[in-house]
C-alpha atoms as a PDB file:
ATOM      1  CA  UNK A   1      45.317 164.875 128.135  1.00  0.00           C
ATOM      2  CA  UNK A   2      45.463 161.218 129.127  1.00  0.00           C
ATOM      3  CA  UNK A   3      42.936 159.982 131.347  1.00  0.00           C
ATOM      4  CA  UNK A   4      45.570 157.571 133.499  1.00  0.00           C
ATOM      5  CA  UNK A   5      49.291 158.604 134.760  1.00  0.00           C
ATOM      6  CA  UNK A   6      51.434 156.239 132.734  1.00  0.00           C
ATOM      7  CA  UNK A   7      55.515 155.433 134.300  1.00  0.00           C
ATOM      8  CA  UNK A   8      57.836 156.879 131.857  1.00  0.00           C
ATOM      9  CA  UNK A   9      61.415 155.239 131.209  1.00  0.00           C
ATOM     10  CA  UNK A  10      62.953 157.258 133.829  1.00  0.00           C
ATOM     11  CA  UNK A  11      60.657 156.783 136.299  1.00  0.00           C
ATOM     12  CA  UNK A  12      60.445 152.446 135.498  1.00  0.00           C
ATOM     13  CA  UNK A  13      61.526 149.690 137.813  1.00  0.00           C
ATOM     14  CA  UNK A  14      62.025 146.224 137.711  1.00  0.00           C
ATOM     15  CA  UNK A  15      61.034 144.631 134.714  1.00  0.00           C
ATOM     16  CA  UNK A  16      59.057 147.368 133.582  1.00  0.00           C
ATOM     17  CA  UNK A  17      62.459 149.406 132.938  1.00  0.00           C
ATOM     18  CA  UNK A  18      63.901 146.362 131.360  1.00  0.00           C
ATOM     19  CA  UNK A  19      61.144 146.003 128.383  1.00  0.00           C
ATOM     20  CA  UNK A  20      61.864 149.622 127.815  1.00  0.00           C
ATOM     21  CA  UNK A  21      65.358 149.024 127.590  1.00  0.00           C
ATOM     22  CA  UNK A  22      64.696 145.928 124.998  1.00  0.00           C
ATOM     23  CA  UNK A  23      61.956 148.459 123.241  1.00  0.00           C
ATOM     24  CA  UNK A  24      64.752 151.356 123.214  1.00  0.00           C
ATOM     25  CA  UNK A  25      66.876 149.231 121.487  1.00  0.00           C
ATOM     26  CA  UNK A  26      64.517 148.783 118.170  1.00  0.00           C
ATOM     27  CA  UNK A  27      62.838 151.596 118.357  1.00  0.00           C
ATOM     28  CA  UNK A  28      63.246 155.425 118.963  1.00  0.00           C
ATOM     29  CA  UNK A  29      60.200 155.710 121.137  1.00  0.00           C
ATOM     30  CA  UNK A  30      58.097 153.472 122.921  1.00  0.00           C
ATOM     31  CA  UNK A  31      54.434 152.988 121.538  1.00  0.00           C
ATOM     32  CA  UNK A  32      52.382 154.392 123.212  1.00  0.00           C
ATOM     33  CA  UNK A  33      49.758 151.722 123.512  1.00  0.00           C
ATOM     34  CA  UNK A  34      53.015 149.852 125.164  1.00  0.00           C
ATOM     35  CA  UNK A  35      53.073 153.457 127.521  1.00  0.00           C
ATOM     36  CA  UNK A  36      48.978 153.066 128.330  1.00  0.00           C
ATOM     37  CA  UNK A  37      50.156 149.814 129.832  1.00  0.00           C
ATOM     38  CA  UNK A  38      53.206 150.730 131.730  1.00  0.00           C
ATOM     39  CA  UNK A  39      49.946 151.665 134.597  1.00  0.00           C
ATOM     40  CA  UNK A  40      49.847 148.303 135.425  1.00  0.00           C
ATOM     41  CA  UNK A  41      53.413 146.657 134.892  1.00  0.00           C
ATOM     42  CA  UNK A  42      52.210 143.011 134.965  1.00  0.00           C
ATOM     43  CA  UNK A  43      49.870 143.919 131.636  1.00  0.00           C
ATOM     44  CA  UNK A  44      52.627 145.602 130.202  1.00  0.00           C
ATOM     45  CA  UNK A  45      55.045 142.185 130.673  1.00  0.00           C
ATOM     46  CA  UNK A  46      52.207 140.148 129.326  1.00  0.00           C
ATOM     47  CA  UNK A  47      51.646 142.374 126.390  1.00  0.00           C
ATOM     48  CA  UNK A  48      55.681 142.520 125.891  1.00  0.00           C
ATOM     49  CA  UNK A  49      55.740 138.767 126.026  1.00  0.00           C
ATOM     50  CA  UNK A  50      52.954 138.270 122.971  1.00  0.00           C
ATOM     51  CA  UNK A  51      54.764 141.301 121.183  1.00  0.00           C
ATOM     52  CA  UNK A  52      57.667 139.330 121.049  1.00  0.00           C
ATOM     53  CA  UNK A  53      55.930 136.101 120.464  1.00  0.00           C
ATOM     54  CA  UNK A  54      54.542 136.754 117.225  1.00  0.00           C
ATOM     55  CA  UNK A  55      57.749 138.707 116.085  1.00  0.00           C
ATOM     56  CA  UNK A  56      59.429 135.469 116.647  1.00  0.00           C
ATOM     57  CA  UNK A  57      56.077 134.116 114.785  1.00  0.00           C
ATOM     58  CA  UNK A  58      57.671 131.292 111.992  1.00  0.00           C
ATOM     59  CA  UNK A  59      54.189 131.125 110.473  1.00  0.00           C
ATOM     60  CA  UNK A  60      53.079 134.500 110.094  1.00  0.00           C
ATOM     61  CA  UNK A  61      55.716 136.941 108.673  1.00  0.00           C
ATOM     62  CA  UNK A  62      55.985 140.595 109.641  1.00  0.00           C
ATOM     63  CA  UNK A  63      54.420 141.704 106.503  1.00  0.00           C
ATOM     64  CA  UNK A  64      50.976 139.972 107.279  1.00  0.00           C
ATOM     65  CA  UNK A  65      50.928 141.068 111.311  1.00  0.00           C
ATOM     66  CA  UNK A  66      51.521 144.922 109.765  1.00  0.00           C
ATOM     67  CA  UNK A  67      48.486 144.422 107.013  1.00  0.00           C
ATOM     68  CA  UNK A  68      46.313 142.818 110.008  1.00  0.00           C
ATOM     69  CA  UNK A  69      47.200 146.027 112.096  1.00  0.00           C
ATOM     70  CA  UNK A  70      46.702 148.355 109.417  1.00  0.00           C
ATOM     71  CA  UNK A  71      43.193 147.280 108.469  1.00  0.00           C
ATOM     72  CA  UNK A  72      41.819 146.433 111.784  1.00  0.00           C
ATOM     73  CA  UNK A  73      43.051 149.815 112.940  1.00  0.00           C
ATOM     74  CA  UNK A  74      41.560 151.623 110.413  1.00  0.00           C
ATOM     75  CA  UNK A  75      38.186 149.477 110.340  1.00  0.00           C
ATOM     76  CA  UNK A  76      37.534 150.264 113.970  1.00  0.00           C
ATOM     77  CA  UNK A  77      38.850 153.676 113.880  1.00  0.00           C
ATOM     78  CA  UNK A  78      42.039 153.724 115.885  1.00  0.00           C
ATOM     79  CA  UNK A  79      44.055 156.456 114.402  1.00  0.00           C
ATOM     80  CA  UNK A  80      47.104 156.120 116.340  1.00  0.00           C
ATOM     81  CA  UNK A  81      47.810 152.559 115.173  1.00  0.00           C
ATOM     82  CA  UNK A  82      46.546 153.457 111.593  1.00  0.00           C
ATOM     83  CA  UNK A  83      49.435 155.972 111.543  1.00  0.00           C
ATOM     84  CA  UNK A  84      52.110 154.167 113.107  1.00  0.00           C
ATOM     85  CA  UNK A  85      51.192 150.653 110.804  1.00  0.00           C
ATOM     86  CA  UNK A  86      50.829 153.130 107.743  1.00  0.00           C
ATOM     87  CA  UNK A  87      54.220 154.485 108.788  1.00  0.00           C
ATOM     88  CA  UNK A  88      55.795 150.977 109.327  1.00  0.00           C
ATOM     89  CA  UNK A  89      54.070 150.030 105.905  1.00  0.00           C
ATOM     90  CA  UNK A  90      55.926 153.117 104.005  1.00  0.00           C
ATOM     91  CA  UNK A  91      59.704 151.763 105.589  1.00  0.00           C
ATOM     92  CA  UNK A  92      58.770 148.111 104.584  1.00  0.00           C
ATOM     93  CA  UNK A  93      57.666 148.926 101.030  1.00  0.00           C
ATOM     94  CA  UNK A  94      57.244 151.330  98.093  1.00  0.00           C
ATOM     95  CA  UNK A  95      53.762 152.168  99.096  1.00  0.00           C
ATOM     96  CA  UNK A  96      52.987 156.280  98.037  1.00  0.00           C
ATOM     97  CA  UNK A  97      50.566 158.057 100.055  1.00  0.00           C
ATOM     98  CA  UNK A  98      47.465 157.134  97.350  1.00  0.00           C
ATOM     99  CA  UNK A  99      48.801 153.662  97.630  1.00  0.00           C
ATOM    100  CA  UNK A 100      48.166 153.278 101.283  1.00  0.00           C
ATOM    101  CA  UNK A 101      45.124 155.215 100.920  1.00  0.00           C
ATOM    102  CA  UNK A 102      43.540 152.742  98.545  1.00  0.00           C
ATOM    103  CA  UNK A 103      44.995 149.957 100.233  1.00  0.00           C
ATOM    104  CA  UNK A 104      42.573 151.194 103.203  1.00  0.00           C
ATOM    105  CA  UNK A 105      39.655 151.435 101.370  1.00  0.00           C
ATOM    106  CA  UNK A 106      40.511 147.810  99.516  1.00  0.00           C
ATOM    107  CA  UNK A 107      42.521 145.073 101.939  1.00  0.00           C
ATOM    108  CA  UNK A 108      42.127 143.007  98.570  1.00  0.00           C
ATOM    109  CA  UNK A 109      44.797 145.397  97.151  1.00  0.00           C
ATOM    110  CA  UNK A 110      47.623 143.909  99.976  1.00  0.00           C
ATOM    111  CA  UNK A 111      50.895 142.725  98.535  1.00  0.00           C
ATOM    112  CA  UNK A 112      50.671 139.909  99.624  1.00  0.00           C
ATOM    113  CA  UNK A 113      50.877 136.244  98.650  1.00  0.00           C
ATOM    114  CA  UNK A 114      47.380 134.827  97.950  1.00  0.00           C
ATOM    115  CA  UNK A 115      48.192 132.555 101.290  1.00  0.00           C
ATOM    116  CA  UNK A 116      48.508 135.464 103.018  1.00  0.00           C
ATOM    117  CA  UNK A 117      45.999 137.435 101.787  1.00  0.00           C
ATOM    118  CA  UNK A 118      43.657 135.134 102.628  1.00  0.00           C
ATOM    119  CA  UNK A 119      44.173 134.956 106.063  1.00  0.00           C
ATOM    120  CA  UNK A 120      44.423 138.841 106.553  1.00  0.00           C
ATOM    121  CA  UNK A 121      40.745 138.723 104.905  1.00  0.00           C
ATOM    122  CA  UNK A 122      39.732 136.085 107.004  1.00  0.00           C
ATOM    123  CA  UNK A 123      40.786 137.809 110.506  1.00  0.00           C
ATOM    124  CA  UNK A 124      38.969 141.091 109.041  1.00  0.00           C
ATOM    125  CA  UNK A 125      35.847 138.879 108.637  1.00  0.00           C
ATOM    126  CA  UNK A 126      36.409 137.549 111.940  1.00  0.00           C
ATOM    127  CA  UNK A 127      36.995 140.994 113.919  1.00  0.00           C
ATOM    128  CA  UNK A 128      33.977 142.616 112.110  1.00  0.00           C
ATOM    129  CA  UNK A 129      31.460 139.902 112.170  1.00  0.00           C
ATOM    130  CA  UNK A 130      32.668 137.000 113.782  1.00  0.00           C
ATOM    131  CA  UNK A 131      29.475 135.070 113.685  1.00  0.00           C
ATOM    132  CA  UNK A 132      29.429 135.086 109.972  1.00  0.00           C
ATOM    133  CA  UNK A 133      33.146 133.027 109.826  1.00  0.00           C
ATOM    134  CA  UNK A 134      32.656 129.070 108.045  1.00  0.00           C
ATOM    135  CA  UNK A 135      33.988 125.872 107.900  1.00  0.00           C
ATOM    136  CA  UNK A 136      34.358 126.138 104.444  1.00  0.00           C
ATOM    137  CA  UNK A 137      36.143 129.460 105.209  1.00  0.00           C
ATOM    138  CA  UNK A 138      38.639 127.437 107.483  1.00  0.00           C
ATOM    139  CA  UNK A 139      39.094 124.834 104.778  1.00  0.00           C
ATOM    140  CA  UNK A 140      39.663 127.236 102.355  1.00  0.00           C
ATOM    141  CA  UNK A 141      42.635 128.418 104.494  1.00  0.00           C
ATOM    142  CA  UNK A 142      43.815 125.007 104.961  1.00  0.00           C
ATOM    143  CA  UNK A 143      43.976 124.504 101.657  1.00  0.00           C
ATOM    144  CA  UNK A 144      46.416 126.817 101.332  1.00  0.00           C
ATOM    145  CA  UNK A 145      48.863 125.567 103.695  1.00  0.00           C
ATOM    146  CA  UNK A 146      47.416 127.123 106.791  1.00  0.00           C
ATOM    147  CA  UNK A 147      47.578 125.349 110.041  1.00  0.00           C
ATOM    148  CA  UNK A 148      44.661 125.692 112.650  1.00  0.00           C
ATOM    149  CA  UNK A 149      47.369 127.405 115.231  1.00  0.00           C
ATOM    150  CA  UNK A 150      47.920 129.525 112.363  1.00  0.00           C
ATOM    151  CA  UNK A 151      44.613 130.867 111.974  1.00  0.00           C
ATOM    152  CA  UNK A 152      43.818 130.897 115.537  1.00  0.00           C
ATOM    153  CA  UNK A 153      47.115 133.167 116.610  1.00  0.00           C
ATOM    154  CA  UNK A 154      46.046 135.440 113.038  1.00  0.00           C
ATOM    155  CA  UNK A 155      42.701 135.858 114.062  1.00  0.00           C
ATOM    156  CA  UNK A 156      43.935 136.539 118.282  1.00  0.00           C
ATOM    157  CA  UNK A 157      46.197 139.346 116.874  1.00  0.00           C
ATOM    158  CA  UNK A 158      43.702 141.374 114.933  1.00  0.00           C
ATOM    159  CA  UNK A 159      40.771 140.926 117.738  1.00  0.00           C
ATOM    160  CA  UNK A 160      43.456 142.176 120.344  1.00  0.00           C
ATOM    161  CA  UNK A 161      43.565 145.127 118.084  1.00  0.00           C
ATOM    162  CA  UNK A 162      39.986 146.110 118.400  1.00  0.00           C
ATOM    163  CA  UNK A 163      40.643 145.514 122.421  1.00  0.00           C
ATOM    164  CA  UNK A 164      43.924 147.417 122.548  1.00  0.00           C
ATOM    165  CA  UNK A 165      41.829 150.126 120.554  1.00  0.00           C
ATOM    166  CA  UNK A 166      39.083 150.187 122.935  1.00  0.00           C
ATOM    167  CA  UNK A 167      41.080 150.742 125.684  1.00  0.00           C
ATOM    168  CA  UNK A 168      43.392 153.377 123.931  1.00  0.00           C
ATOM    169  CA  UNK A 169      40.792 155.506 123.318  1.00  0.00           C
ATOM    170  CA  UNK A 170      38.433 154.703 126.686  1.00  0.00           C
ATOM    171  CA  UNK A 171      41.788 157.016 128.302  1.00  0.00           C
ATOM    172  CA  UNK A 172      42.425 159.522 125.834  1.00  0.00           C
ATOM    173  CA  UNK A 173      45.853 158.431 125.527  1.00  0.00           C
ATOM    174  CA  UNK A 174      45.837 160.149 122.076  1.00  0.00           C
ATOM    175  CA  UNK A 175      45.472 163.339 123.902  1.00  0.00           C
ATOM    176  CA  UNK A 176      48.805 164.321 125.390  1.00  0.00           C
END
């Protein structure tokens, strides 16, 4: 059982019942890492607000932000998102079972342009070992057409994973 009482839908006010509403619309449930939030309704507006800021995300397509969730998920052990990006992965592609499973042994495997791909491995390198990341591996991106605000908002999305993570699992919100 979940350490913290979360506000359902029919219990929301306020905004709070309004980004359900918007959430409801897309999707048949509402993540529950979205849920964990709903304690505090300000975090859950912020964390709306950046949801729908890198959907709207010209530079980084919808493809990428699933492979970043995917392997950030499953490098820091956060099982919910694993299955929910897994199961996103599956409606966006052709990807069998073995597929994915290789795919999260081996990020190199991502279809994915080589742009692309070399951000998502550049965000993994940052969220595991961030004191490890270059300038040459920042040129590198550049080189490939990758602006600095790019990178930056990349690299932001997979380290709120690990946070998002942390705090998923601190409340056993996997538990109910």
């Amino acid at each position: 059982m979940a350490l913290i009482r979360t506000i359902p839908p029919a219990e929301a006010q306020g905004e709070l019942k309004e980004i359900y509403r918007s959430i409801k619309k897309v999707a048949p449930v509402i993540p529950k890492p979205l849920s964990m939030l709903s304690t505090s309704p300000e975090l859950t507006s912020m964390y709306f607000k950046q949801i729908m800021f890198y959907l709207r995300n010209p530079g980084l397509g919808m493809d990428l932000l699933v492979q970043i969730r995917l392997h950030v998920a499953h490098e820091f052990d956060y099982p919910y998102c694993v299955g929910f990006n897994s199961s996103i992965l599956q409606f966006l592609t052709e990807i069998t079972d073995q597929g994915l499973e290789e795919l999260k042994k081996d990020p190199t495997k991502a279809e994915l342009s080589d742009k692309d791909k070399a951000l998502l491995l550049f965000v993994l390198k940052a969220v595991k070992a961030p004191t490890t990341t270059t300038a040459e591996d920042i040129d590198q991106l550049r080189a490939l057409g990758w602006q600095d605000r790019e990178i930056l908002e990349a690299t932001n999305y997979g380290a709120d994973m690990v946070r998002h993570g942390i705090v998923f699992k601190a409340f056993k919100m996997d538990q109910d």
